[in-house]
PDB file of N, CA and C in Angstrom:
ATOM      1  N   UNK A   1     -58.262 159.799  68.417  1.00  0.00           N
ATOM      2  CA  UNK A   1     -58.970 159.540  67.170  1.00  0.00           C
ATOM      3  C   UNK A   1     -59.673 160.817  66.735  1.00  0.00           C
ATOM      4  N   UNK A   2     -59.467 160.980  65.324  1.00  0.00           N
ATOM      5  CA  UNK A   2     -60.407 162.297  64.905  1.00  0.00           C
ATOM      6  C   UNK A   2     -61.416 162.021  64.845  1.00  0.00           C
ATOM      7  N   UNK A   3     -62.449 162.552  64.334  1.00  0.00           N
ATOM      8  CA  UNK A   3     -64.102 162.515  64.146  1.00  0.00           C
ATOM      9  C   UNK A   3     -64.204 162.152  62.340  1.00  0.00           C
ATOM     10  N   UNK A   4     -65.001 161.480  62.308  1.00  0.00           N
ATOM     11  CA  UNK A   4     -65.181 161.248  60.828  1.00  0.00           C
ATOM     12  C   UNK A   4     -66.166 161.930  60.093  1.00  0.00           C
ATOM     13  N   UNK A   5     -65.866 161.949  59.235  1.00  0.00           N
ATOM     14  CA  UNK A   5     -66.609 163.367  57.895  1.00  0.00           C
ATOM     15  C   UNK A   5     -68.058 162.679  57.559  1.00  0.00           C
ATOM     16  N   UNK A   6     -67.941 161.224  57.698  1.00  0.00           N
ATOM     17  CA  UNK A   6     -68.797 160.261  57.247  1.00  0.00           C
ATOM     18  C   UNK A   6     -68.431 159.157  57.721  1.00  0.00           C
ATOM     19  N   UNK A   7     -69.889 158.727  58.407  1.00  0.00           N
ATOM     20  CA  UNK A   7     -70.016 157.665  59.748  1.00  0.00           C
ATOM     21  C   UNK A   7     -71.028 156.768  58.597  1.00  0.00           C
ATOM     22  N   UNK A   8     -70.771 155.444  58.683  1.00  0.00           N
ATOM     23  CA  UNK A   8     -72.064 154.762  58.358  1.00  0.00           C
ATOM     24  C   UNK A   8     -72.450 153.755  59.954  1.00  0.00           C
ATOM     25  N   UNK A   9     -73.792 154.092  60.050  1.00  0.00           N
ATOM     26  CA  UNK A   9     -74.497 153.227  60.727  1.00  0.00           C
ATOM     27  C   UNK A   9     -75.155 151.816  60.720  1.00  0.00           C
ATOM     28  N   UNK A  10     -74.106 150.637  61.052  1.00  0.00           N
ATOM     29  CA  UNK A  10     -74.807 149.520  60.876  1.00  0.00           C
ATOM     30  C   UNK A  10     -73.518 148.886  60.425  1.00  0.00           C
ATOM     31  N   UNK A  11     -72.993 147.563  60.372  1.00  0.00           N
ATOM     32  CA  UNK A  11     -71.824 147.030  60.328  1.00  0.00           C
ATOM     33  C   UNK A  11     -72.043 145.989  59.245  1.00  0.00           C
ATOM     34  N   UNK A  12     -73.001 145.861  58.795  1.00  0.00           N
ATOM     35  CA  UNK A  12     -73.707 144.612  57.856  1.00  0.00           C
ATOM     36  C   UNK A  12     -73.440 144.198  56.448  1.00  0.00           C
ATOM     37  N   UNK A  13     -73.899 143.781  55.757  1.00  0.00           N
ATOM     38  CA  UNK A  13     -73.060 144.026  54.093  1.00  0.00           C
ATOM     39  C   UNK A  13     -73.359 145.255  53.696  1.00  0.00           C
ATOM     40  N   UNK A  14     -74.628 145.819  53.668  1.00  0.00           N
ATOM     41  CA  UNK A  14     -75.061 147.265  52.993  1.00  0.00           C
ATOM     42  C   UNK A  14     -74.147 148.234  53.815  1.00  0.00           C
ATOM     43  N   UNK A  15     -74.228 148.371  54.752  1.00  0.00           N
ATOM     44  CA  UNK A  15     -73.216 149.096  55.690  1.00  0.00           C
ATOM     45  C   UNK A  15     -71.579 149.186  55.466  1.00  0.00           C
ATOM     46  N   UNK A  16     -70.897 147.869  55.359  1.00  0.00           N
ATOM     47  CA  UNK A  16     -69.692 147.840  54.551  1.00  0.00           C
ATOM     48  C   UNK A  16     -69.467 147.996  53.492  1.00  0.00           C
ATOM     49  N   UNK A  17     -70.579 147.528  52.453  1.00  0.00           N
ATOM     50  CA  UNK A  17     -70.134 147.766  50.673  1.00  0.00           C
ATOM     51  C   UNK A  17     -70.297 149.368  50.554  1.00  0.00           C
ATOM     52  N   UNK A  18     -70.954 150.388  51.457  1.00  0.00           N
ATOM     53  CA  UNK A  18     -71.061 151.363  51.102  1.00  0.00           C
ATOM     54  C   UNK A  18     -70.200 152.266  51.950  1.00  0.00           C
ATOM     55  N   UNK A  19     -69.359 151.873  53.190  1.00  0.00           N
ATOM     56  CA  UNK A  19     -68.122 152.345  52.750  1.00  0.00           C
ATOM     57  C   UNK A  19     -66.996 152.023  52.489  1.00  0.00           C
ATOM     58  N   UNK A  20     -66.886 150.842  51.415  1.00  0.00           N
ATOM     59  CA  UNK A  20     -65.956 150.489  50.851  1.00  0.00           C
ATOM     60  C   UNK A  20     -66.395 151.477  49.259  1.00  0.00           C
ATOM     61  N   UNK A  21     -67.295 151.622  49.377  1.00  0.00           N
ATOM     62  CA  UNK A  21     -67.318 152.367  47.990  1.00  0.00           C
ATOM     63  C   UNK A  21     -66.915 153.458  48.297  1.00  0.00           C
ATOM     64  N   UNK A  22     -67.528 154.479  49.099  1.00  0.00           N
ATOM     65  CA  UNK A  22     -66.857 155.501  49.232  1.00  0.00           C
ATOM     66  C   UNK A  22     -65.312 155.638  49.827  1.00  0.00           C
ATOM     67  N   UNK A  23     -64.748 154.640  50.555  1.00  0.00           N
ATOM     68  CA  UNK A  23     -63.501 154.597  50.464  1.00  0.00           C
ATOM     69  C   UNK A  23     -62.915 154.632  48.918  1.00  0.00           C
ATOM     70  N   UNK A  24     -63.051 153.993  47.837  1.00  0.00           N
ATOM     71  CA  UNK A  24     -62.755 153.743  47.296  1.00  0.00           C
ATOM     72  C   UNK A  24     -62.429 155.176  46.500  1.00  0.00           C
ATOM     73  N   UNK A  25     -63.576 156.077  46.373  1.00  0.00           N
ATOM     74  CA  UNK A  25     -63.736 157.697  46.198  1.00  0.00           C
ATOM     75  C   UNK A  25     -63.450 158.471  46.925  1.00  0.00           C
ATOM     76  N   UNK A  26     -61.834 157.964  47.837  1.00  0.00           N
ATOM     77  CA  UNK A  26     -61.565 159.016  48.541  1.00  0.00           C
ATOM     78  C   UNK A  26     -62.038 159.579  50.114  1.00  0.00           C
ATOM     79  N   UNK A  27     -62.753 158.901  50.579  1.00  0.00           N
ATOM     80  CA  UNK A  27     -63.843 159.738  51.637  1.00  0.00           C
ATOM     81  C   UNK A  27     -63.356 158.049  52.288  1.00  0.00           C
ATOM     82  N   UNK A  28     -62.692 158.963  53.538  1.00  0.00           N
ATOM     83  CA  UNK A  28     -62.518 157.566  54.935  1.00  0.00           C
ATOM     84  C   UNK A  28     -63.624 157.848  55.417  1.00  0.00           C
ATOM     85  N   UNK A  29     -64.288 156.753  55.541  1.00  0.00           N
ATOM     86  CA  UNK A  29     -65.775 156.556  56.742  1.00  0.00           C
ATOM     87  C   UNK A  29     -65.396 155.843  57.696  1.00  0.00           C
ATOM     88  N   UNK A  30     -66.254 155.508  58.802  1.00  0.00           N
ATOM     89  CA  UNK A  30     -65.814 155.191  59.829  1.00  0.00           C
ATOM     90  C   UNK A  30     -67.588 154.549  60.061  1.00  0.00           C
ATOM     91  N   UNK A  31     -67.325 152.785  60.094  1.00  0.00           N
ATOM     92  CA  UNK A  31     -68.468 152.224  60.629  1.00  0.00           C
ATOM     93  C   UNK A  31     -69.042 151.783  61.584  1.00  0.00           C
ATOM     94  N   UNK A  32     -70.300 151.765  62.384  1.00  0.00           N
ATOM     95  CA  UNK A  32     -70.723 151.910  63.140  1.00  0.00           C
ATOM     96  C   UNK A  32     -71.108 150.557  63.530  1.00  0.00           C
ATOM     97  N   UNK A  33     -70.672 149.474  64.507  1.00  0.00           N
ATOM     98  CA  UNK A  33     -71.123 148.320  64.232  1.00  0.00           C
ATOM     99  C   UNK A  33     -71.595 147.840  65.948  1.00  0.00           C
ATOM    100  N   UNK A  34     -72.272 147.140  66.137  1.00  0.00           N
ATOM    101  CA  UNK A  34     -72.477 146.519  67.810  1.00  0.00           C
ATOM    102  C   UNK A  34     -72.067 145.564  67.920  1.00  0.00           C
ATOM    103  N   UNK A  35     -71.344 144.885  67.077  1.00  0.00           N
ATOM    104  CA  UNK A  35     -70.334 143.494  67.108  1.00  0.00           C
ATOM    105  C   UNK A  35     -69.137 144.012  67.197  1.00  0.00           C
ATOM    106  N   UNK A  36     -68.311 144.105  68.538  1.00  0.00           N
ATOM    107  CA  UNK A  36     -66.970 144.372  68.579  1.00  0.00           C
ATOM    108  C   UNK A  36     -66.375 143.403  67.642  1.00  0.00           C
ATOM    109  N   UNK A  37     -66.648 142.093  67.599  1.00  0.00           N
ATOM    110  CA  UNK A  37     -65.749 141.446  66.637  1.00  0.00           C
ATOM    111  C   UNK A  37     -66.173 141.828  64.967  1.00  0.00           C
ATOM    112  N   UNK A  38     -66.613 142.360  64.637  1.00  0.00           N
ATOM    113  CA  UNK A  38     -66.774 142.678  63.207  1.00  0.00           C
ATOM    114  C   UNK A  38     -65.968 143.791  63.438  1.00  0.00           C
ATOM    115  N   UNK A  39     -66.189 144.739  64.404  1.00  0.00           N
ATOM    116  CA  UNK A  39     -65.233 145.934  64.091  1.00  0.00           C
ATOM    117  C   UNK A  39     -63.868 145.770  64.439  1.00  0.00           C
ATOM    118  N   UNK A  40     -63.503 144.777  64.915  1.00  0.00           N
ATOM    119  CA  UNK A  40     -62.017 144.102  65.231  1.00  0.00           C
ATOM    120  C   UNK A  40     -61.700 143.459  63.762  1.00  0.00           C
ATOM    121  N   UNK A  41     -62.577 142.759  63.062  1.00  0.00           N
ATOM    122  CA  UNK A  41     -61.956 142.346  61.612  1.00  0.00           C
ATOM    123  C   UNK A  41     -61.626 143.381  60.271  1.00  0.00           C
ATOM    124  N   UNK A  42     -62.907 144.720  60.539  1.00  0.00           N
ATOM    125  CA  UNK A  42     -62.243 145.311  59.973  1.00  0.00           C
ATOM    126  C   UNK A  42     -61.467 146.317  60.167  1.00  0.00           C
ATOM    127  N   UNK A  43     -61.022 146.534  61.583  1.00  0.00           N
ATOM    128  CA  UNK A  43     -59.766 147.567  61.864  1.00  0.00           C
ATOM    129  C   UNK A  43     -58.109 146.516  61.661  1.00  0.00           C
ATOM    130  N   UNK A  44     -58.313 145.142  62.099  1.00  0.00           N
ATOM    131  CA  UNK A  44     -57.076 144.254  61.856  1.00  0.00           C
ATOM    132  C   UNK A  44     -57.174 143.629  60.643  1.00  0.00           C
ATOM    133  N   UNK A  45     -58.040 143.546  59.976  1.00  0.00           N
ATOM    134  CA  UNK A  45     -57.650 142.740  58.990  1.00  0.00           C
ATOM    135  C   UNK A  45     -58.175 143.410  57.574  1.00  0.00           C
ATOM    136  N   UNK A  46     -58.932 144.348  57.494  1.00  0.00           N
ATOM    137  CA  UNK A  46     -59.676 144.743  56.485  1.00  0.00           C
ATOM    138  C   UNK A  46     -60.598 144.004  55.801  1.00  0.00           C
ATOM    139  N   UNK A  47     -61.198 143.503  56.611  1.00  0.00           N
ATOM    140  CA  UNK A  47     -62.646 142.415  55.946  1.00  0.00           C
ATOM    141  C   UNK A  47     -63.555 142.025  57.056  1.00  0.00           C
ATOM    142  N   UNK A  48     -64.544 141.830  56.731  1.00  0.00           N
ATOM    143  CA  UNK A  48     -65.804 141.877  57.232  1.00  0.00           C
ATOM    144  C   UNK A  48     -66.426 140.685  56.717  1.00  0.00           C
ATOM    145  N   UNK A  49     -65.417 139.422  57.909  1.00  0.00           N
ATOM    146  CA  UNK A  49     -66.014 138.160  57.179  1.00  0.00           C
ATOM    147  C   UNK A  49     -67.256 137.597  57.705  1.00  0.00           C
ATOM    148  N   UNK A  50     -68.132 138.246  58.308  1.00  0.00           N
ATOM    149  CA  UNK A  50     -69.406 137.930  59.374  1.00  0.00           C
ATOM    150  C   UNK A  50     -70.555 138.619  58.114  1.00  0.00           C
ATOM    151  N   UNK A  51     -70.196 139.229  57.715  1.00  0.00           N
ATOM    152  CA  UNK A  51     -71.502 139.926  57.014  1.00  0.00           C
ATOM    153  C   UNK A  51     -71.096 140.076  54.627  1.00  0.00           C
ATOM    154  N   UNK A  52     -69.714 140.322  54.813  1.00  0.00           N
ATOM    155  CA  UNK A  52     -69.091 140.507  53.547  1.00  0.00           C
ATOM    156  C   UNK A  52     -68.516 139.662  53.069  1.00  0.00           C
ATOM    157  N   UNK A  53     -68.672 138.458  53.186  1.00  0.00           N
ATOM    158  CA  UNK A  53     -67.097 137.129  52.853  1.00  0.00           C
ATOM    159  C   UNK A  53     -66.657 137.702  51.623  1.00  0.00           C
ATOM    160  N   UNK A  54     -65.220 137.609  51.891  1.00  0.00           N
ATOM    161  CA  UNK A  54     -64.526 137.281  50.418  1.00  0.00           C
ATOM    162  C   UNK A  54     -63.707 138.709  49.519  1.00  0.00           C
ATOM    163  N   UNK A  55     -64.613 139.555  50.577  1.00  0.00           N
ATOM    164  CA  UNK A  55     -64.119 140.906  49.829  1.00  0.00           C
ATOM    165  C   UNK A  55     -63.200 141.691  50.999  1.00  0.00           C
ATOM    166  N   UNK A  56     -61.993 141.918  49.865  1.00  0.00           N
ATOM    167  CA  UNK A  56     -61.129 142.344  50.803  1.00  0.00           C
ATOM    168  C   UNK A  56     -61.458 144.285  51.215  1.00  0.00           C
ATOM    169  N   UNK A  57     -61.469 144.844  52.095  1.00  0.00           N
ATOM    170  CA  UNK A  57     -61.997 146.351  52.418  1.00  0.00           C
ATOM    171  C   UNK A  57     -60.848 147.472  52.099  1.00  0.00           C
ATOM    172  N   UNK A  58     -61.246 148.338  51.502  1.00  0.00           N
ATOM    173  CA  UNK A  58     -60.274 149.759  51.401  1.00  0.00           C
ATOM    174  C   UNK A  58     -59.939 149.550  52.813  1.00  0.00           C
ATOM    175  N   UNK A  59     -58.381 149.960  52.674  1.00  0.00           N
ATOM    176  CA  UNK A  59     -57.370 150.085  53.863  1.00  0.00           C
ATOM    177  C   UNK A  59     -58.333 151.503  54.707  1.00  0.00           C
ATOM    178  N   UNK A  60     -58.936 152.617  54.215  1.00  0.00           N
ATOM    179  CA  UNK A  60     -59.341 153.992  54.834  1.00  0.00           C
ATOM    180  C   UNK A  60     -59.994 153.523  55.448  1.00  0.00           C
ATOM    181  N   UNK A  61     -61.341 152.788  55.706  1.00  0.00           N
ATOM    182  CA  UNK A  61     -61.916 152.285  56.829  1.00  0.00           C
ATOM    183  C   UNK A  61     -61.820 151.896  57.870  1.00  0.00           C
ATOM    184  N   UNK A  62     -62.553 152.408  58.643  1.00  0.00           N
ATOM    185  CA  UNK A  62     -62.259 152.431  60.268  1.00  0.00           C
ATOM    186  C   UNK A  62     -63.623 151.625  60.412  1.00  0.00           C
ATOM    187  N   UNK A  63     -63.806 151.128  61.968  1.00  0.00           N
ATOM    188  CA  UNK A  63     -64.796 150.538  62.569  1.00  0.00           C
ATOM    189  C   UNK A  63     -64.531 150.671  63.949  1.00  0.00           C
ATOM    190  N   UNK A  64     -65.734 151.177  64.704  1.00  0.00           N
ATOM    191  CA  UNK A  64     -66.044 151.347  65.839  1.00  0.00           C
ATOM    192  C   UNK A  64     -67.365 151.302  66.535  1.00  0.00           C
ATOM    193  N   UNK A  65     -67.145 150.765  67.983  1.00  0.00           N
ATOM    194  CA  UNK A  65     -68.197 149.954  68.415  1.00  0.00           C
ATOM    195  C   UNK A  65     -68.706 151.733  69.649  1.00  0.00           C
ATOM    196  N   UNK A  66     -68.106 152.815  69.128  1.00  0.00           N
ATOM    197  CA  UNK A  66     -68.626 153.748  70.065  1.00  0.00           C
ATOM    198  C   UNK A  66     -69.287 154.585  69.241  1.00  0.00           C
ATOM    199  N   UNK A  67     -70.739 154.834  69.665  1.00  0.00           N
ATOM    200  CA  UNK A  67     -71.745 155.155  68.778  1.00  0.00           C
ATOM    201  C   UNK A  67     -71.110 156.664  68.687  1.00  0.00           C
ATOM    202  N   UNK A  68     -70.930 157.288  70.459  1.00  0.00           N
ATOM    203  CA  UNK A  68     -70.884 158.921  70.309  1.00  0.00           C
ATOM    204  C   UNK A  68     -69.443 159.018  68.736  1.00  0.00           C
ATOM    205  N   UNK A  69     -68.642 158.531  68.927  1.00  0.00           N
ATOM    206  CA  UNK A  69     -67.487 158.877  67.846  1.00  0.00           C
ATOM    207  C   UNK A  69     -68.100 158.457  66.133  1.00  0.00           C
ATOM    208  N   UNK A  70     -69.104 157.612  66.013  1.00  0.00           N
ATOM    209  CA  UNK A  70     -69.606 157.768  64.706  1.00  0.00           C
ATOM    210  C   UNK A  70     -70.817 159.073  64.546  1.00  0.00           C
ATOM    211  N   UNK A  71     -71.176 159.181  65.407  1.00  0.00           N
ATOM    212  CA  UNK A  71     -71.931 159.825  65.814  1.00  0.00           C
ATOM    213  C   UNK A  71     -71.774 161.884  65.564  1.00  0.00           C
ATOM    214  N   UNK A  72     -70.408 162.058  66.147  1.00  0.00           N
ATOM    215  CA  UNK A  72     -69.781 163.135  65.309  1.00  0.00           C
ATOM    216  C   UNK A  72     -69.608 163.501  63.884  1.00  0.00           C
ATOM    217  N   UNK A  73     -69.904 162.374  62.935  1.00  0.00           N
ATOM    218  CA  UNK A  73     -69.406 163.269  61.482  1.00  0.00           C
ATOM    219  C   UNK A  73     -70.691 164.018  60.867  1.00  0.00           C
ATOM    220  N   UNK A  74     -70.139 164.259  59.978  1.00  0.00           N
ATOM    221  CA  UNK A  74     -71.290 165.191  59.403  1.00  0.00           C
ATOM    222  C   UNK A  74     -72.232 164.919  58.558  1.00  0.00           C
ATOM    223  N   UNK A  75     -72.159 163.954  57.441  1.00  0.00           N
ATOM    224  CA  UNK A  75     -72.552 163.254  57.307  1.00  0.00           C
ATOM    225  C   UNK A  75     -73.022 161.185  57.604  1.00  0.00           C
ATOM    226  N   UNK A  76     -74.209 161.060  58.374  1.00  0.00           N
ATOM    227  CA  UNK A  76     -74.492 159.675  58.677  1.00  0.00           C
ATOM    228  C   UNK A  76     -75.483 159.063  58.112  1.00  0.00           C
ATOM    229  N   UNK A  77     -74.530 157.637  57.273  1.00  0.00           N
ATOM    230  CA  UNK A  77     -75.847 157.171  56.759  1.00  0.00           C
ATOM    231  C   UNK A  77     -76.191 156.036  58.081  1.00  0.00           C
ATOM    232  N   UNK A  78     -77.995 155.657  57.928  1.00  0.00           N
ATOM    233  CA  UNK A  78     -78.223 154.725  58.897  1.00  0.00           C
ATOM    234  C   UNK A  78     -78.376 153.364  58.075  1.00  0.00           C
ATOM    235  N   UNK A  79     -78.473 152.107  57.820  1.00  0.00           N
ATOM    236  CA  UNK A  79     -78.290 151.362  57.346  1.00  0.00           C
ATOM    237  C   UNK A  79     -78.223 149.854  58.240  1.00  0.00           C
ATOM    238  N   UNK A  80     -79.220 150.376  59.157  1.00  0.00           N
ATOM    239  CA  UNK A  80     -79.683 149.006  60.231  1.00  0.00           C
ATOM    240  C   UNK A  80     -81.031 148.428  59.833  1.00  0.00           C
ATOM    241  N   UNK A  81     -80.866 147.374  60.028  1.00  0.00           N
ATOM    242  CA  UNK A  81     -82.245 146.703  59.678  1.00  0.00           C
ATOM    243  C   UNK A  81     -83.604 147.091  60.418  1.00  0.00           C
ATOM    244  N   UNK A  82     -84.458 147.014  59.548  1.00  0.00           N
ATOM    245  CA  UNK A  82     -85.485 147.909  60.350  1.00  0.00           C
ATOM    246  C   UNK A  82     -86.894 146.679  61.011  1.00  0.00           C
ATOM    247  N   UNK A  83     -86.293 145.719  60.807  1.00  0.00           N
ATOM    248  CA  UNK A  83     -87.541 144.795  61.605  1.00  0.00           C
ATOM    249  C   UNK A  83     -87.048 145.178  63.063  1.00  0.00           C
ATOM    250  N   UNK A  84     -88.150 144.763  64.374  1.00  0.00           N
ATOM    251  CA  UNK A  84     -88.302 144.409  65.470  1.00  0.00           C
ATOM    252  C   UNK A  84     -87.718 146.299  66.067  1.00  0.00           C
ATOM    253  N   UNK A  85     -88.146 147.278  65.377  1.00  0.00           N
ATOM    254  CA  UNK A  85     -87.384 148.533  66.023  1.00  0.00           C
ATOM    255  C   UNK A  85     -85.645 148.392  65.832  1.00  0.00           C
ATOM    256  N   UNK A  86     -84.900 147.730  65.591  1.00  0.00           N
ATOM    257  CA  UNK A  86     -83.855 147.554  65.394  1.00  0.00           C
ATOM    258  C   UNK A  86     -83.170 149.217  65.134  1.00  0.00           C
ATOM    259  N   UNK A  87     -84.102 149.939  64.100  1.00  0.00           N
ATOM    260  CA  UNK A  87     -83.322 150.533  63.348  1.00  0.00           C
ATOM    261  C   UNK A  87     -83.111 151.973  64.088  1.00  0.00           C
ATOM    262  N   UNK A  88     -83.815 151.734  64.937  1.00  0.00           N
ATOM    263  CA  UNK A  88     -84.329 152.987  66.423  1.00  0.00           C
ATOM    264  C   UNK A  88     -83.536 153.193  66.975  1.00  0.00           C
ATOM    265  N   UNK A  89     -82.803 152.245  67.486  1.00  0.00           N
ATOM    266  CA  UNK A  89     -81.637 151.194  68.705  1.00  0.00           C
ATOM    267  C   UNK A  89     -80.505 152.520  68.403  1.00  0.00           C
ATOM    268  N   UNK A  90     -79.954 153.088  67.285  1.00  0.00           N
ATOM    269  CA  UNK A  90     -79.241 153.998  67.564  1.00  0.00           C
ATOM    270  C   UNK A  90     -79.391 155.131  67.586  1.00  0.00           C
ATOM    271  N   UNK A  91     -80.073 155.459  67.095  1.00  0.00           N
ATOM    272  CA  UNK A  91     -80.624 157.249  67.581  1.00  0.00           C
ATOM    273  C   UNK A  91     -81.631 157.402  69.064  1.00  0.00           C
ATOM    274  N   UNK A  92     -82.042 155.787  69.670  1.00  0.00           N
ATOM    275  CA  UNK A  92     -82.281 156.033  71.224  1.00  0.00           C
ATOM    276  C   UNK A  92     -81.051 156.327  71.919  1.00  0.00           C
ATOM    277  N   UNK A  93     -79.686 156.162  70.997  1.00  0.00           N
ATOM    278  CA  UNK A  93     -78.840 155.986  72.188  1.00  0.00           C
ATOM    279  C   UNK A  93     -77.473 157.694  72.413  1.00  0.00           C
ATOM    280  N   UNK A  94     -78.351 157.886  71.155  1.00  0.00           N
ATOM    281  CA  UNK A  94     -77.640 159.674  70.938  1.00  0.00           C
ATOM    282  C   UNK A  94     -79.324 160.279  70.836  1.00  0.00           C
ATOM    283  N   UNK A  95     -80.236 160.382  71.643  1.00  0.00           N
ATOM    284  CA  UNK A  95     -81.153 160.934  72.258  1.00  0.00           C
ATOM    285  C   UNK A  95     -82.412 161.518  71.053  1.00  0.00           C
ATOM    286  N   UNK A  96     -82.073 161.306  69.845  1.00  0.00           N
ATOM    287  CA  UNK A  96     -82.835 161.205  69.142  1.00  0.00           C
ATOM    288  C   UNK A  96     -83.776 160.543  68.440  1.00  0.00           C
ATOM    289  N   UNK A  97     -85.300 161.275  67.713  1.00  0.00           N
ATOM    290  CA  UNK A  97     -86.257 160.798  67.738  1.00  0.00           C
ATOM    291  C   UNK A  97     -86.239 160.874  65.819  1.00  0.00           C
ATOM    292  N   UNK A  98     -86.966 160.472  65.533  1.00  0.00           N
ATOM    293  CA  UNK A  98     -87.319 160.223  64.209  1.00  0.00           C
ATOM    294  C   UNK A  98     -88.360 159.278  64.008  1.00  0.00           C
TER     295      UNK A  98
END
């Protein structure tokens, strides 16, 4: 697998509608999700029926449940919910603070 140019962080509706948009403009992202089965619906099926019903996903989208490989692109948006520290949960796990 290559490294993606643009990782979004978080597998959720905001997380998918925004890279289905930028799929849509060209730019494959690659999403960052902790539900293997969300990232199994949208690598087999192109939809994200746990968080997105109904909308079918740009074919360019990828999903992966390995933080280090979203973790490589160059641009990352984060896009996890931020109650209970939630939104921490992935930059504790690539060693960063913010």
């Amino acid at each position: 697998m290559s490294f993606p140019q643009v990782s979004i962080i978080g597998g959720g509706a905001w997380g998918t509608a925004i890279a289905h948009h930028l799929a849509c403009k060209g730019v494959a992202p690659v999403i960052w999700t902790f539900e293997k089965e969300v990232a199994d619906d949208i690598n087999r099926h192109n939809v994200n029926s746990r968080f997105l019903v109904e909308i079918e996903l740009n074919r360019d989208i990828r999903a992966t449940t390995d933080l280090a490989v979203a973790c490589k692109a160059g641009i990352i948006f984060f896009v996890v919910p931020s109650l209970s520290g939630i939104s921490m949960y992935p930059c504790s796990l690539i060693g960063k603070s913010y």
